[in-house]
C-alpha atoms as a PDB file:
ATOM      1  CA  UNK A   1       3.950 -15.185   8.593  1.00  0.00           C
ATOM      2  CA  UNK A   2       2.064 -12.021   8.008  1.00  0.00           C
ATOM      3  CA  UNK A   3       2.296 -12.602   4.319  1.00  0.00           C
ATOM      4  CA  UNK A   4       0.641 -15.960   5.061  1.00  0.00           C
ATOM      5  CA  UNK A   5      -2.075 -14.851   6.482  1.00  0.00           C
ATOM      6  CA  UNK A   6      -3.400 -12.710   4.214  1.00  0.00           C
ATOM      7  CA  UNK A   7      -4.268 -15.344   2.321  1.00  0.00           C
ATOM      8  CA  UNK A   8      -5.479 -17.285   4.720  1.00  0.00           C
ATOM      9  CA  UNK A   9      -9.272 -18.953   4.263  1.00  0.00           C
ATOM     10  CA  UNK A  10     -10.604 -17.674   7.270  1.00  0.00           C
ATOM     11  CA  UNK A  11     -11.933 -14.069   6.547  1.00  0.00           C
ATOM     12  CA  UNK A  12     -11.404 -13.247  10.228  1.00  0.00           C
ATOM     13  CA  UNK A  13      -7.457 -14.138  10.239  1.00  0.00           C
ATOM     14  CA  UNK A  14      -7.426 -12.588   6.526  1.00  0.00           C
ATOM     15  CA  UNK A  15      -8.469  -8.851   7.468  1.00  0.00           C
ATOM     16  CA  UNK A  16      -6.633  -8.469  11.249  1.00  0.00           C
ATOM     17  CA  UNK A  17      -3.334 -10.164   9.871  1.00  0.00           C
ATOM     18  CA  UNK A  18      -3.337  -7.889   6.955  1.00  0.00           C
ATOM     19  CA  UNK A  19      -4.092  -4.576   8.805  1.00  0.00           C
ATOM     20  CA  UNK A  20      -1.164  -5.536  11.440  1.00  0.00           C
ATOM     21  CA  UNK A  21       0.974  -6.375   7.923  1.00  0.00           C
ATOM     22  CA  UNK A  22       0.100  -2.479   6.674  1.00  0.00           C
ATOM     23  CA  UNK A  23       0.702  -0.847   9.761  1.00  0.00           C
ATOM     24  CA  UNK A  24       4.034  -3.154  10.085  1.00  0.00           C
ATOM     25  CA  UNK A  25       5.383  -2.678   6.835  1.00  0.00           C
ATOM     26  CA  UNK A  26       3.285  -0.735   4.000  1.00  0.00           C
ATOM     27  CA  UNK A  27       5.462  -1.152   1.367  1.00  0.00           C
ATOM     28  CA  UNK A  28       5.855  -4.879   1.697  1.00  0.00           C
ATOM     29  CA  UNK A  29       1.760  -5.560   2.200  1.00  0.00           C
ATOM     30  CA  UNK A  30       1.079  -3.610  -0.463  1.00  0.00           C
ATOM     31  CA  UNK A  31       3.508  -5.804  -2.788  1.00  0.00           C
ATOM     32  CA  UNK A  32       1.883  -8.758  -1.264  1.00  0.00           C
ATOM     33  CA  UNK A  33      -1.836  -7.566  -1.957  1.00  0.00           C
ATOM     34  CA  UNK A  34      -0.769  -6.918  -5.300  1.00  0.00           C
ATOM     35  CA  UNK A  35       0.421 -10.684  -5.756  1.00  0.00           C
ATOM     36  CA  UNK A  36      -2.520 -11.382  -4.705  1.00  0.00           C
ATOM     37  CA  UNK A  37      -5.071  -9.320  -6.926  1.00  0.00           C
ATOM     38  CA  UNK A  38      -3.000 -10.434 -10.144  1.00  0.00           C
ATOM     39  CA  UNK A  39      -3.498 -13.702  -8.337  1.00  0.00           C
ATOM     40  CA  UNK A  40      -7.078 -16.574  -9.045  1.00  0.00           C
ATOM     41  CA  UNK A  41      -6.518 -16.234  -4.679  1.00  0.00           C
ATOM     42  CA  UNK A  42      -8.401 -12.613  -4.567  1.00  0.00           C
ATOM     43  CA  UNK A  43     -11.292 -12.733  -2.303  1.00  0.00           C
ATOM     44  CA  UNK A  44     -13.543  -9.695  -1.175  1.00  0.00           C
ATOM     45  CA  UNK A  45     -12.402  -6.648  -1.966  1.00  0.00           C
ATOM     46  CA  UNK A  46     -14.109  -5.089   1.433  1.00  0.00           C
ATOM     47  CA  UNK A  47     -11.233  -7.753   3.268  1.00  0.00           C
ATOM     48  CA  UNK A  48      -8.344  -5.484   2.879  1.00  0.00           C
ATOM     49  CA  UNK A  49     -10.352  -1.554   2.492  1.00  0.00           C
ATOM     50  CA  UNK A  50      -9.265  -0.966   6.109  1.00  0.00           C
ATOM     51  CA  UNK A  51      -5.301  -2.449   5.838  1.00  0.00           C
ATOM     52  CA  UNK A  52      -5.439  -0.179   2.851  1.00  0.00           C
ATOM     53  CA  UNK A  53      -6.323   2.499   5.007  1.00  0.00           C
ATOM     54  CA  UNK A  54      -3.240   1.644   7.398  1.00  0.00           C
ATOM     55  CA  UNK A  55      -0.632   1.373   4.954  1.00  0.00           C
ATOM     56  CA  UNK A  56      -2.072   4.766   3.682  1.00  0.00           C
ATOM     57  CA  UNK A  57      -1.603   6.348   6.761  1.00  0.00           C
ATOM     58  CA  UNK A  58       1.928   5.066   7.545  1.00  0.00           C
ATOM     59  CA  UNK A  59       3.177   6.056   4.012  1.00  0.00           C
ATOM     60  CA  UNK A  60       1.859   9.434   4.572  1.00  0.00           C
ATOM     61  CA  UNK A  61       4.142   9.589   7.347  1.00  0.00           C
ATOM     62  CA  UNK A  62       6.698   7.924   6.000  1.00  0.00           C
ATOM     63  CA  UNK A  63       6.780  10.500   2.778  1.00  0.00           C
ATOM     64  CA  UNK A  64       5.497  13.295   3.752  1.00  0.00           C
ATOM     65  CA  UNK A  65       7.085  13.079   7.585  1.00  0.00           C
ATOM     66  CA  UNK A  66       5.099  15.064  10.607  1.00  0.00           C
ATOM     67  CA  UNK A  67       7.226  15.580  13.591  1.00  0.00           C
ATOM     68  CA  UNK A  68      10.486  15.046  10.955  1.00  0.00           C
ATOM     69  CA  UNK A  69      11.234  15.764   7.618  1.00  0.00           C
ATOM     70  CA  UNK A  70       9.428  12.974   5.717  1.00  0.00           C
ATOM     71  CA  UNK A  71      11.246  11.321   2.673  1.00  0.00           C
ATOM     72  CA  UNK A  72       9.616  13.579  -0.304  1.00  0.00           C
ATOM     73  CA  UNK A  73      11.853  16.541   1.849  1.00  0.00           C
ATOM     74  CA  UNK A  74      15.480  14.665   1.696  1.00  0.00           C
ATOM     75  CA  UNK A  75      15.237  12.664  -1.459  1.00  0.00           C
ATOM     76  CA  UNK A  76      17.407  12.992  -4.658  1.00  0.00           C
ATOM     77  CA  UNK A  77      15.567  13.116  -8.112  1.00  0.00           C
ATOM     78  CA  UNK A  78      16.855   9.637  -8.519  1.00  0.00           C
ATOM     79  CA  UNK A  79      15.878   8.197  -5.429  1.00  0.00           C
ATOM     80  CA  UNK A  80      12.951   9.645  -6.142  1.00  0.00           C
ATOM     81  CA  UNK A  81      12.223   8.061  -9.663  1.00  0.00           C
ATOM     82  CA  UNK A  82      13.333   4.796  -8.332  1.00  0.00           C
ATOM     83  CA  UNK A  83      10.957   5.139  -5.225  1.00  0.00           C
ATOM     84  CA  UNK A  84       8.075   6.199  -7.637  1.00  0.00           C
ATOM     85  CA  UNK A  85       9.191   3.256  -9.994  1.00  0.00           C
ATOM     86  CA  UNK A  86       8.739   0.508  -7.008  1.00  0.00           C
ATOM     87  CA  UNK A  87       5.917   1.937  -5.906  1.00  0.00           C
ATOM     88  CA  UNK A  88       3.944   1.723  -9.206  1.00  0.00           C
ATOM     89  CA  UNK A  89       4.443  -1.569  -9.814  1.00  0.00           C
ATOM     90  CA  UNK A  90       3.203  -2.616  -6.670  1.00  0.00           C
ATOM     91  CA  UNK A  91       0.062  -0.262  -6.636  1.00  0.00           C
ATOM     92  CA  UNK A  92      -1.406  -0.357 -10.360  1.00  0.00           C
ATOM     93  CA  UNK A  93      -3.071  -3.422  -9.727  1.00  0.00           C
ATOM     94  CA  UNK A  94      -4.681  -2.143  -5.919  1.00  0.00           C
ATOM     95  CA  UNK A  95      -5.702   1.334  -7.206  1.00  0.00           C
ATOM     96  CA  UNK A  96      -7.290  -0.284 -10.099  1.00  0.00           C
ATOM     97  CA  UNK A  97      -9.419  -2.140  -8.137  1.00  0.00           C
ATOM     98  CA  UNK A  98      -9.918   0.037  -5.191  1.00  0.00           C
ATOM     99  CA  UNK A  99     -10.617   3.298  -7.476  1.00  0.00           C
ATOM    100  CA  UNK A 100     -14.015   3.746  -6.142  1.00  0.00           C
ATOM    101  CA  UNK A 101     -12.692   3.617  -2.278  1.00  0.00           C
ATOM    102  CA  UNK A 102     -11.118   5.922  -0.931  1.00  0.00           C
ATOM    103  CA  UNK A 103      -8.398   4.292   0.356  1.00  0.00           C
ATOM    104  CA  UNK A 104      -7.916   3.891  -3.320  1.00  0.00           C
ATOM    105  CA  UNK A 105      -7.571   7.930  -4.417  1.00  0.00           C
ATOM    106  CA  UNK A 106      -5.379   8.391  -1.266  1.00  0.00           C
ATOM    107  CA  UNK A 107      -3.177   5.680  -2.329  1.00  0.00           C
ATOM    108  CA  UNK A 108      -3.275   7.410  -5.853  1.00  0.00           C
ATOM    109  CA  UNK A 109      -2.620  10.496  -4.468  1.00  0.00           C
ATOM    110  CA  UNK A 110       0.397   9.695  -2.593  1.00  0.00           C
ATOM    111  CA  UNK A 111       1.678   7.901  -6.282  1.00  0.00           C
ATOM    112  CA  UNK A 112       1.360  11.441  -7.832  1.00  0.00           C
ATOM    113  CA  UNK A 113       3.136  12.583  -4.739  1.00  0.00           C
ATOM    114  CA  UNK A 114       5.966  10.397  -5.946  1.00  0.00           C
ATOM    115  CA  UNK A 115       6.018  11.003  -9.478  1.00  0.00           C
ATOM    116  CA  UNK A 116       9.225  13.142 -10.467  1.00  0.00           C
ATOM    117  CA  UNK A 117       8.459  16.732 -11.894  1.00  0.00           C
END
């Protein structure tokens, strides 16, 4: 549904449904944002700064943990190049456009995070 949403016309429904979708699931907004900037669907790019934001912050935790270990701390060089490999793909396209935010550089950052020594 969330997915949906995003997309929807209304720029109301468009930001709240895609801040709940980053804060939901990061890794799966951020694949569907980048549909939709390689998309002719793209609208404003100030629509999804602050589900950027979100998804930033829950990947943070999710890699870099804060009560637990996060998954930079328990994963194998492989899963780690296959992690950095999805990741990538799906955040080329958002970083390229969102360079100049900084939502944008934090995203980046956590991409370097990712990249295998």
């Amino acid at each position: 549904i969330l997915s949906n949403l995003i997309s929807h016309n209304s720029q109301i429904i468009r930001i709240n449904a895609a801040e709940a979708f980053g804060y939901m699931s990061p890794r799966i907004f951020l694949h569907e944002l980048s549909k939709i900037i390689k998309s002719d669907n793209f609208f404003q790019k100030i629509d999804f700064v602050e589900a950027i934001k979100v998804a930033v912050r829950e990947l943070q935790e999710m890699y870099y943990g804060s009560m637990c270990p996060g998954f930079l701390e328990n994963s194998s060089t492989d899963e780690l190049c296959d992690e950095y490999s999805y990741m990538y793909q799906i955040c080329k396209p958002i970083v390229k456009v969102y360079s100049s935010e900084q939502c944008g550089q934090e995203l980046l950052h956590i991409l370097e995070s990712l990249r295998p020594k």
